[in-house]
Protein backbone atom coordinates (compact mmCIF):
# COMPACT_ATOMS: atom_id res chain seq x y z
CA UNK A 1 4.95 9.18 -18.65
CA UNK A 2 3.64 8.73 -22.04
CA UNK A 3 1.01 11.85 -21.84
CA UNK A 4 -0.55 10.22 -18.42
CA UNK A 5 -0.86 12.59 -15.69
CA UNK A 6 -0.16 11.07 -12.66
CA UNK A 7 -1.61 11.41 -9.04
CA UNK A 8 -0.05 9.76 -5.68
CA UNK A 9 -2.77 9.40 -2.87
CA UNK A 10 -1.20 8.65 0.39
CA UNK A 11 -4.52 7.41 2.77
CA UNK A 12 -3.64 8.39 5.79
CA UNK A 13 -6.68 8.05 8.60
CA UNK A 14 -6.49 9.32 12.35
CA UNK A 15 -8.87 6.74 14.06
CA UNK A 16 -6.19 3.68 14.22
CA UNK A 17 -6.96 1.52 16.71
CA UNK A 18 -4.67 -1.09 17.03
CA UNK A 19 -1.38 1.75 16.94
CA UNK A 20 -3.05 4.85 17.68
CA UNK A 21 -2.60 7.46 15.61
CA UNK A 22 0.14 5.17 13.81
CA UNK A 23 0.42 7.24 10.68
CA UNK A 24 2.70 9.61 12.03
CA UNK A 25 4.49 7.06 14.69
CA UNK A 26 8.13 7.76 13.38
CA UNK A 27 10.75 4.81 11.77
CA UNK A 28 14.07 6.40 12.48
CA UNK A 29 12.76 9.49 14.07
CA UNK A 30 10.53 10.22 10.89
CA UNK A 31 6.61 9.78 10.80
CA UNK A 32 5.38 7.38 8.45
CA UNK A 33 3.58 9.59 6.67
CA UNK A 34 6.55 11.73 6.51
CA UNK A 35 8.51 9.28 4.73
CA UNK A 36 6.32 8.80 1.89
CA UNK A 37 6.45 12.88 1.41
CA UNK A 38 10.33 12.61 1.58
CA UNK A 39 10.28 9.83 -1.15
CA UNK A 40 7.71 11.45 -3.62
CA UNK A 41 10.16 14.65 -3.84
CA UNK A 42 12.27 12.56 -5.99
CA UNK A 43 9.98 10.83 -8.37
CA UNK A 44 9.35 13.32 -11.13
CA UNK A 45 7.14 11.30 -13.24
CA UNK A 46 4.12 12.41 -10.52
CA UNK A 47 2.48 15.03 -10.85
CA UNK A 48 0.90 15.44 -8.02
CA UNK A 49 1.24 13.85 -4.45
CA UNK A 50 -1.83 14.34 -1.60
CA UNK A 51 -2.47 13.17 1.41
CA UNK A 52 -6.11 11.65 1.99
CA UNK A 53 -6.27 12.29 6.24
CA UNK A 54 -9.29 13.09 8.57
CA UNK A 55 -6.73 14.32 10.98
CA UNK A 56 -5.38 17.56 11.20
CA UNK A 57 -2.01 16.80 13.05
CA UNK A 58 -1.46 14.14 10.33
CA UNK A 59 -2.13 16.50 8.06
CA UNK A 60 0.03 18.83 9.69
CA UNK A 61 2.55 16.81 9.22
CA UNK A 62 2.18 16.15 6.03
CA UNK A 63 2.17 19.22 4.65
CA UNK A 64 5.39 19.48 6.19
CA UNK A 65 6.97 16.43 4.50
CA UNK A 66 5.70 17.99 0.93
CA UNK A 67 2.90 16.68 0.38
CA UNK A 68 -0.77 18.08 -0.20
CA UNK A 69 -3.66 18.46 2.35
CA UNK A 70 -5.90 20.62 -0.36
CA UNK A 71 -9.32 19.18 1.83
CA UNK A 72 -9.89 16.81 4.54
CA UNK A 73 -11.31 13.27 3.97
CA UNK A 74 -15.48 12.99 4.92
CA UNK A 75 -16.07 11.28 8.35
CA UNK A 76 -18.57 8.66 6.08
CA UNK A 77 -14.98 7.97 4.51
CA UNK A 78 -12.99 7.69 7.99
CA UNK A 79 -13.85 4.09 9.57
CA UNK A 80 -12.03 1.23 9.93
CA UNK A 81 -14.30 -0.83 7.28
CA UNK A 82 -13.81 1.77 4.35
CA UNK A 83 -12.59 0.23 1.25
CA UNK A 84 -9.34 1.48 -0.53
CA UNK A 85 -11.73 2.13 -3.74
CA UNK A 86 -14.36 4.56 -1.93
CA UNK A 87 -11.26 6.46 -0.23
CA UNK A 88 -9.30 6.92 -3.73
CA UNK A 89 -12.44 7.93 -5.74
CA UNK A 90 -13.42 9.86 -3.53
CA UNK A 91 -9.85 11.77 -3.43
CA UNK A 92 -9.08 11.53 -7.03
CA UNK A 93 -12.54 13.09 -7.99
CA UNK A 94 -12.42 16.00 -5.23
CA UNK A 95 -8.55 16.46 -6.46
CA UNK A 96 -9.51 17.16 -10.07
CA UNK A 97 -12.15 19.84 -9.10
CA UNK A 98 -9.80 21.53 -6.92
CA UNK A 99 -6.92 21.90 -9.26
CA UNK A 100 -9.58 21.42 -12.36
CA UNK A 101 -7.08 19.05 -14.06
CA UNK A 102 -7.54 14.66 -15.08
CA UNK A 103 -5.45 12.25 -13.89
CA UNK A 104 -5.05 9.12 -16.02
CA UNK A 105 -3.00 7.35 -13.37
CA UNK A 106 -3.68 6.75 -9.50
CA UNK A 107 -1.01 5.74 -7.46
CA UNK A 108 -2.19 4.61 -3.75
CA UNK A 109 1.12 4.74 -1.11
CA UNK A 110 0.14 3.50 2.47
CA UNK A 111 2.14 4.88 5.00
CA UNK A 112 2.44 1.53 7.01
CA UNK A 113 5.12 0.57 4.27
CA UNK A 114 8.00 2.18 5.21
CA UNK A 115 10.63 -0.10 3.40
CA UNK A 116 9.21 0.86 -0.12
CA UNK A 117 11.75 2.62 -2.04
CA UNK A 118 11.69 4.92 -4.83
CA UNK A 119 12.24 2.41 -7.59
CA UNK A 120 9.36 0.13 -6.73
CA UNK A 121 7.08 3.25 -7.70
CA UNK A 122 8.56 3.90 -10.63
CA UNK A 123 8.79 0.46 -11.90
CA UNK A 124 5.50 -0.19 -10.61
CA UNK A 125 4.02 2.62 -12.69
CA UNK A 126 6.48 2.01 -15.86
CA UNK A 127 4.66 -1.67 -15.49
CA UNK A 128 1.44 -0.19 -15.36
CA UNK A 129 1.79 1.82 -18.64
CA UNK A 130 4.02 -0.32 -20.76
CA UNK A 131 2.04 -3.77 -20.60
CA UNK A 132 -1.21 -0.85 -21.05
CA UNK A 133 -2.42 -3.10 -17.55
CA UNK A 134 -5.78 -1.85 -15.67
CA UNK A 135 -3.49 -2.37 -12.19
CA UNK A 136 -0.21 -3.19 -10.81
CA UNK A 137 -0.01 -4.42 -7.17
CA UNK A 138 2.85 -4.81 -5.16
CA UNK A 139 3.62 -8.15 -3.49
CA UNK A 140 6.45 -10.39 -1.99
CA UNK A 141 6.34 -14.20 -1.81
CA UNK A 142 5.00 -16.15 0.67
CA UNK A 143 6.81 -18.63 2.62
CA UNK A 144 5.67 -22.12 2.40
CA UNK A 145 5.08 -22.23 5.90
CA UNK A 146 1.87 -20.07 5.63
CA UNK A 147 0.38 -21.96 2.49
CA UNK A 148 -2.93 -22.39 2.57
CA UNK A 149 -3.13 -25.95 2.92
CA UNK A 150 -0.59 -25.81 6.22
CA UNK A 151 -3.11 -23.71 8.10
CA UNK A 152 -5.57 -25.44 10.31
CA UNK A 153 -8.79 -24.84 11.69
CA UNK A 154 -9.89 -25.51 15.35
CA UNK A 155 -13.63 -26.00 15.77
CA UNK A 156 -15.50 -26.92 18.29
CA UNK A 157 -12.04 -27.98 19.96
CA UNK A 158 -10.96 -30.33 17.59
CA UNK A 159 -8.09 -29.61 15.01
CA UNK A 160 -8.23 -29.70 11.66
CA UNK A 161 -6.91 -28.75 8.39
CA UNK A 162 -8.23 -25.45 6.66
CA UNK A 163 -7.88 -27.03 3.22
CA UNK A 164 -8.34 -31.04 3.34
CA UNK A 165 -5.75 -30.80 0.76
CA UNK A 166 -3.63 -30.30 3.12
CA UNK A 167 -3.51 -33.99 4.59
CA UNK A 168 -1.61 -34.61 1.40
CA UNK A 169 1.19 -32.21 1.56
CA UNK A 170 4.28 -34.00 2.68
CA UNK A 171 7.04 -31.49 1.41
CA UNK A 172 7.29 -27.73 0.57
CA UNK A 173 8.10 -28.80 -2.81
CA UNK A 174 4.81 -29.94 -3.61
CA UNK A 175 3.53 -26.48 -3.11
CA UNK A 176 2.82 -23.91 -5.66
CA UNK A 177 4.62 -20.49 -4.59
CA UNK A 178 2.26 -18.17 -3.73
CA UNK A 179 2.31 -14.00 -3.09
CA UNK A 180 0.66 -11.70 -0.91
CA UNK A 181 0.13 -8.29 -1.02
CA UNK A 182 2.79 -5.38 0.79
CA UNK A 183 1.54 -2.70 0.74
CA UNK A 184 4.38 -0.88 -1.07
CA UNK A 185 3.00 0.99 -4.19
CA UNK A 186 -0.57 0.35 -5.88
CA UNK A 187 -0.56 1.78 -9.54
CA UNK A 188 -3.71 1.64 -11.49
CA UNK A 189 -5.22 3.46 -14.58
CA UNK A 190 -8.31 6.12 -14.07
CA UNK A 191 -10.62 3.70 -15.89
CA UNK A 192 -10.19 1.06 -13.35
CA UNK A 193 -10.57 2.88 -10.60
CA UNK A 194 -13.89 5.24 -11.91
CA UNK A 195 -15.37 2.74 -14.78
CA UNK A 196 -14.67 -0.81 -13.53
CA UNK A 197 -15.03 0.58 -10.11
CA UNK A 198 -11.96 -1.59 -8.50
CA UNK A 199 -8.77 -1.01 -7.39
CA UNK A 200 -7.38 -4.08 -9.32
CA UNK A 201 -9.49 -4.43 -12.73
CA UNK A 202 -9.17 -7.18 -15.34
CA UNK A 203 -5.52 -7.28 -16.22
CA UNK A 204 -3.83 -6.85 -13.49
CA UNK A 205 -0.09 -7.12 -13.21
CA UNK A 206 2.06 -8.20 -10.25
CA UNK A 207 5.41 -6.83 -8.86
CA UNK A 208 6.96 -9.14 -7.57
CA UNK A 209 9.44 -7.03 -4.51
CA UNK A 210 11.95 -9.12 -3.56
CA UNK A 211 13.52 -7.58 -0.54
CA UNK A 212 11.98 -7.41 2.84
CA UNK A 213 8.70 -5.81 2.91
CA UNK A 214 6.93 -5.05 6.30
CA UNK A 215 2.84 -3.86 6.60
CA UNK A 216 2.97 -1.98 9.77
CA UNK A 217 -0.66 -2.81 12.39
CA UNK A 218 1.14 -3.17 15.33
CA UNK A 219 3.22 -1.91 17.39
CA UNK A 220 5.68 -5.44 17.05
CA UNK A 221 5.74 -4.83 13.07
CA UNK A 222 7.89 -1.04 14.36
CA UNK A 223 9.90 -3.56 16.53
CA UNK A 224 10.73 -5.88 13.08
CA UNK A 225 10.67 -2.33 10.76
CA UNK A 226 13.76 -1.59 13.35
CA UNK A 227 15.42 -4.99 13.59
CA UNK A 228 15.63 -4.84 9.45
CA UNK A 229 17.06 -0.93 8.80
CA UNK A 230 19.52 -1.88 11.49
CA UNK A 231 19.99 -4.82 10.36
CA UNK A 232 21.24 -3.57 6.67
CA UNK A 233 23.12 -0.90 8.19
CA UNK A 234 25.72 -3.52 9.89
CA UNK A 235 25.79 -5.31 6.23
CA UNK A 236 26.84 -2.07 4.69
């Protein structure tokens, strides 16, 4: 798109502890990982689409689906308190020596999204290039029950609110809407990632997914991922 080589970076660790080994647990008989392989085969605008595992039968897997396992990811790079920014650098840099080519785009697709859909990536990265934006996140709105100033605080046994605002709130309405992040397609420019060392830079520009959007850490979130793809089956 527009001269930009693009890479996709699926991070895909083995040492999950809450869902073990959840990367490859399978959402309609089809590992997670799997399913991000099976979409990337038909977006075109990437050029390149690797998997960032320390795990060989995830890799394994992978492979399988279409995507790249060119090297393993370093054990340093493998715990559970490893930021998104040290695992993409890391795989973006190693990825250009191996195939000796620049990317000027890094998409980051977490397996524990299995609802994204095709379009979200490419509008994601059409976002990213067309309002020239450091990063694009994806996120969904947040319903007014979790606002900030409705959560509360217990300390020392006694209740209170997080936000004292919150004593003020009488209806939804007085609450601004806010967003969190899904997990469904990070998009951000080479620059950001390498120069401004951050996966979400300066000018950073939201999309905004409308339709249910599930972050998989548990083994309840397969039980809603479920619930939903049935679910729209009996609509269609």
């Amino acid at each position: 798109i527009k001269n930009n080589k693009i890479i996709a970076i699926v991070p895909a660790r083995g040492g999950s502890k809450g869902v073990p080994l959840k990367n490859i647990k399978p959402v309609n008989g089809v590992p997670l990982v799997a399913l991000v392989g099976n979409l990337l085969k038909n977006i075109p605008m990437i050029d390149r689409a690797i998997a960032s595992t320390d795990h060989d039968e995830i890799a394994e897997v992978a492979i399988k689906s279409g995507l790249e396992v060119p090297f393993r990811r370093p054990e340093s790079l493998s715990g559970d308190r490893i930021s998104d920014l040290d695992v993409l650098s890391e795989a973006l840099l190693t990825s250009e020596n191996y195939y000796n080519e620049e990317y000027q785009i890094i998409v980051m697709l977490q397996p524990t999204s299995p609802l994204r859909k095709e379009k979200h990536v490419i509008e994601a990265i059409e976002m990213l290039v067309n309002e020239k934006l450091d990063s694009v996140w994806s996120v969904s709105e947040t319903d007014s029950k979790n606002h900030p100033f409705k959560q509360l605080t217990i300390k020392d046994g006694n209740l209170d609110y997080y936000d004292e605002s919150g004593g003020n709130i009488i209806a939804r309405q007085q609450l601004d809407q806010l967003y969190h992040r899904n997990g469904a397609v990070y998009a951000m420019t080479r620059e950001c990632l390498l120069e401004q060392k951050t996966i979400k830079g300066k000018n950073v520009g939201a999309y905004v997914i409308h339709e249910p959007m599930i972050s998989i850490d548990t083994l309840w979130d397969f039980k809603l991922i479920d619930f939903i793809l049935n679910f729209n089956n009996e609509e269609l």
